[in-house]
PDB file of N, CA and C in Angstrom:
ATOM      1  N   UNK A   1      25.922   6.118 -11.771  1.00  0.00           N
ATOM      2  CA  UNK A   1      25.372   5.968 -10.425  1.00  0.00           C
ATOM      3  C   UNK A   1      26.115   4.831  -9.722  1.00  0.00           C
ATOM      4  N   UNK A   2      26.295   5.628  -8.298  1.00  0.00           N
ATOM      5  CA  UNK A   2      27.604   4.374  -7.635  1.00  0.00           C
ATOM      6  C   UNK A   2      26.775   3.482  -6.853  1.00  0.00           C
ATOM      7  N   UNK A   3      26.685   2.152  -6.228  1.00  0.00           N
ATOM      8  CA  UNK A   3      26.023   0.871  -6.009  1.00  0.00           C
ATOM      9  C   UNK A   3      25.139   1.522  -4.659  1.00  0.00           C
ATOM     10  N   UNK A   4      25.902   2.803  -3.948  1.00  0.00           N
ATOM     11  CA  UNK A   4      24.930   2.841  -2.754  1.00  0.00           C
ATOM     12  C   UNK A   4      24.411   3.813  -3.226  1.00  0.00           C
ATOM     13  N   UNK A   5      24.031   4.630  -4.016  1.00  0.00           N
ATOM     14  CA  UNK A   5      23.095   5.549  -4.874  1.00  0.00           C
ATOM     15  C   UNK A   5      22.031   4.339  -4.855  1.00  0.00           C
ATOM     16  N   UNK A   6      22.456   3.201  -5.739  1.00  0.00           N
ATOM     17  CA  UNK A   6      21.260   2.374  -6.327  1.00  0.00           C
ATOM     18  C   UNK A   6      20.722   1.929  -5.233  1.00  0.00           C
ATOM     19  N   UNK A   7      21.237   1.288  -4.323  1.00  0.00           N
ATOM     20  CA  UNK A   7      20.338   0.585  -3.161  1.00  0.00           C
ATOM     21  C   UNK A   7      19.360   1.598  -2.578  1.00  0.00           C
ATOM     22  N   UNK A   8      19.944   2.875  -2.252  1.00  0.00           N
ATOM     23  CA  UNK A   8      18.925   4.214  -1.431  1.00  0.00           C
ATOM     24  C   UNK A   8      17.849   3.930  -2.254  1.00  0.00           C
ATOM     25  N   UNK A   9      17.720   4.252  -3.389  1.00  0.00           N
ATOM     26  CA  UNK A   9      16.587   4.008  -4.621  1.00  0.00           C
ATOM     27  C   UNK A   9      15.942   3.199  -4.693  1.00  0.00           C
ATOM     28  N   UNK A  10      16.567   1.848  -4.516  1.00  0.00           N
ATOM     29  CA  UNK A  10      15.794   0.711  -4.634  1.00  0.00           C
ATOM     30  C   UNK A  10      14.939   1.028  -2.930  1.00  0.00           C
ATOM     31  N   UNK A  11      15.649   1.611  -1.841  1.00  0.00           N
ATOM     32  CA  UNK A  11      14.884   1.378  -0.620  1.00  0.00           C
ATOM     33  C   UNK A  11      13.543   2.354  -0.570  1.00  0.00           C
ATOM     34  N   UNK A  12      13.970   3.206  -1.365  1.00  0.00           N
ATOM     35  CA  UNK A  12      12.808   4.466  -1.518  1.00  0.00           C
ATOM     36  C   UNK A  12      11.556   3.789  -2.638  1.00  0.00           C
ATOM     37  N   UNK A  13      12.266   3.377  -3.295  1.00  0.00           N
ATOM     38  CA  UNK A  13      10.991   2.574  -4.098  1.00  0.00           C
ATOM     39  C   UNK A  13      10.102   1.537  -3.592  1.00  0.00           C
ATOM     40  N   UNK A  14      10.919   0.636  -2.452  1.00  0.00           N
ATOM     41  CA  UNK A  14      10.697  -0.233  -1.743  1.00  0.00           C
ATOM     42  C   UNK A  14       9.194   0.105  -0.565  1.00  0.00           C
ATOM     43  N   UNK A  15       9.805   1.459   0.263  1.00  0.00           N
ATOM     44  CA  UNK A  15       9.217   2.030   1.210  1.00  0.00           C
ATOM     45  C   UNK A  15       8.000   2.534   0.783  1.00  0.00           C
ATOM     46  N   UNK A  16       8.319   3.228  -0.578  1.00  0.00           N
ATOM     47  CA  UNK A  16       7.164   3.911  -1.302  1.00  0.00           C
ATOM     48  C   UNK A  16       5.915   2.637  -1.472  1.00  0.00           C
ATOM     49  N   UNK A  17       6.464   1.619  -2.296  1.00  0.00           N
ATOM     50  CA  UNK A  17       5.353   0.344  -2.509  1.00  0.00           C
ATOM     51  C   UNK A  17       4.145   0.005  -1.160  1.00  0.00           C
ATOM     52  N   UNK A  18       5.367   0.025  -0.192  1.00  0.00           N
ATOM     53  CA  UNK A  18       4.906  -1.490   0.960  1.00  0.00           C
ATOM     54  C   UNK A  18       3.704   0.152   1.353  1.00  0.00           C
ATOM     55  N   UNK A  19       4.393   1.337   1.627  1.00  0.00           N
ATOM     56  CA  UNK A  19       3.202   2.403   2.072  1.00  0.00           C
ATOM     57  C   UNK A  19       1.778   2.463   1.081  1.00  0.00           C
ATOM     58  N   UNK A  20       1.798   2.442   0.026  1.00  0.00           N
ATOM     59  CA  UNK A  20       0.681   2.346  -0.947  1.00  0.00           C
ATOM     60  C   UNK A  20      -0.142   1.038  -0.791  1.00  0.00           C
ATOM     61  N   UNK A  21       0.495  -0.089  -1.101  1.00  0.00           N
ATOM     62  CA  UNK A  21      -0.034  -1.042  -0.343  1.00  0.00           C
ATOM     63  C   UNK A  21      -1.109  -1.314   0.891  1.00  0.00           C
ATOM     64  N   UNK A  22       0.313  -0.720   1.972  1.00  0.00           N
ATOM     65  CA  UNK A  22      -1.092  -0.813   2.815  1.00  0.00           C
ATOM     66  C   UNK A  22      -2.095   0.291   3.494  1.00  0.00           C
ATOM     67  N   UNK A  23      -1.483   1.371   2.631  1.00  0.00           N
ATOM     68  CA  UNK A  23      -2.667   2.481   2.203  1.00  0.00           C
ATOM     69  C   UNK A  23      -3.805   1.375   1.661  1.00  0.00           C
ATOM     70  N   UNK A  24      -3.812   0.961   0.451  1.00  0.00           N
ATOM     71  CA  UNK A  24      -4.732   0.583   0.175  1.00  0.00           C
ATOM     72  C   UNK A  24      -5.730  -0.650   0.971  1.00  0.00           C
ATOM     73  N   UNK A  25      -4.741  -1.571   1.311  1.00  0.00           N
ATOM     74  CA  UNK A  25      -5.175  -2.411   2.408  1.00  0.00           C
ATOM     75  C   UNK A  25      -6.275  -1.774   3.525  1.00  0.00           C
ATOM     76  N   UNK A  26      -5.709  -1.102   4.189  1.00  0.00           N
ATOM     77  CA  UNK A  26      -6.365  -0.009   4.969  1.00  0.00           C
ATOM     78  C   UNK A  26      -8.098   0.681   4.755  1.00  0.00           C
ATOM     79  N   UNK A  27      -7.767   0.780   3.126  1.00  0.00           N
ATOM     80  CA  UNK A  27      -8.888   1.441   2.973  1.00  0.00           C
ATOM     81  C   UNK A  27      -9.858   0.593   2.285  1.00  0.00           C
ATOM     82  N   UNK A  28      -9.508  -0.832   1.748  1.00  0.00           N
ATOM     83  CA  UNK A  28     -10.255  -1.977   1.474  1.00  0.00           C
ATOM     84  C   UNK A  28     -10.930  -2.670   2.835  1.00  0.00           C
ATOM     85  N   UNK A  29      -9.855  -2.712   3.516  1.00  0.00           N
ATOM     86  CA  UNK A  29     -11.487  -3.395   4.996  1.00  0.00           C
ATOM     87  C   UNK A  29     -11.833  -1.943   5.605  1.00  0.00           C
ATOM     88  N   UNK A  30     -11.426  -0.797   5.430  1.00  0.00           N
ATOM     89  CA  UNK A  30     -12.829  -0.199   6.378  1.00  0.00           C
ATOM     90  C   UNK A  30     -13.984   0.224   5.216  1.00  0.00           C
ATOM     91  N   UNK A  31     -14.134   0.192   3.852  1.00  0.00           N
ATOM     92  CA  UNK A  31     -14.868   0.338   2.733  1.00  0.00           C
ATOM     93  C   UNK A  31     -15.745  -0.592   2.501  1.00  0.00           C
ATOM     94  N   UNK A  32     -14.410  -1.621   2.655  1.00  0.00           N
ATOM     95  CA  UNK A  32     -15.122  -3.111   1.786  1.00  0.00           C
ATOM     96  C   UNK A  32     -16.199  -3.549   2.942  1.00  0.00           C
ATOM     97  N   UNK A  33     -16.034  -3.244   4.275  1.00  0.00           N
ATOM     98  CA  UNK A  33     -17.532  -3.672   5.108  1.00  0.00           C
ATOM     99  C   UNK A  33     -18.129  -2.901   4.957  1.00  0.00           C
ATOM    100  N   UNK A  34     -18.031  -1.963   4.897  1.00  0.00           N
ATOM    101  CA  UNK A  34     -19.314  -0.996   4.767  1.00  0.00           C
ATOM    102  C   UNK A  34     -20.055  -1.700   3.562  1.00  0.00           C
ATOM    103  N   UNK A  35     -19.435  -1.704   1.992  1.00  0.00           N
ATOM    104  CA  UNK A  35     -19.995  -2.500   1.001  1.00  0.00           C
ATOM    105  C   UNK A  35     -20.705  -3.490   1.374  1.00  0.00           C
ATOM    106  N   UNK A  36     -20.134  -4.602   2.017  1.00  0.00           N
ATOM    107  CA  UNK A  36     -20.349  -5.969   2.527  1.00  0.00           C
ATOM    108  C   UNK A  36     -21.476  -5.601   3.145  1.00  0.00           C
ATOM    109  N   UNK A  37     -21.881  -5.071   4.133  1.00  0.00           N
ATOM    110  CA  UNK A  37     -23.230  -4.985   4.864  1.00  0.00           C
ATOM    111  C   UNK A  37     -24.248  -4.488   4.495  1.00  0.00           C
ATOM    112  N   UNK A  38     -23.870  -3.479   3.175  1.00  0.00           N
ATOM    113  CA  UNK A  38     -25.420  -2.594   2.481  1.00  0.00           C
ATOM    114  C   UNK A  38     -25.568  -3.676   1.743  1.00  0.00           C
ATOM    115  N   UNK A  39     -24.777  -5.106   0.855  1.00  0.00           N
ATOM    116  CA  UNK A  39     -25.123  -5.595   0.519  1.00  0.00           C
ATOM    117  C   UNK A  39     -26.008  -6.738   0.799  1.00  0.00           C
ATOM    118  N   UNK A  40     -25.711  -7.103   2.149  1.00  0.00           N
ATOM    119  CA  UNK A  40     -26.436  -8.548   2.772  1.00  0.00           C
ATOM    120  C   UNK A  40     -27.657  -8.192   3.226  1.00  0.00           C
ATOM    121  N   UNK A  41     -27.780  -6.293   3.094  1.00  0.00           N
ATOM    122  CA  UNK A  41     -28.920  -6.251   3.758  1.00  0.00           C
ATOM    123  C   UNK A  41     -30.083  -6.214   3.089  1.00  0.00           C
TER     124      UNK A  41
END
């Protein structure tokens, strides 16, 4: 594998992370208040 093979890869792995991430981000504050408020109540 030639060096700009590896970088595409590394950017696809890269892109893939930061999207999951803030997939998850995303779905931790609109969840996590919902949690947060059945709890205080």
């Amino acid at each position: 594998m030639d060096l700009g093979a590896y970088f595409v890869s590394l950017q696809y792995v890269l892109m893939g992370s930061i999207f999951i991430a803030l997939t998850l981000i995303f779905l931790y504050m609109y969840y996590g208040k919902d949690e947060e408020e059945q709890a205080s109540e």
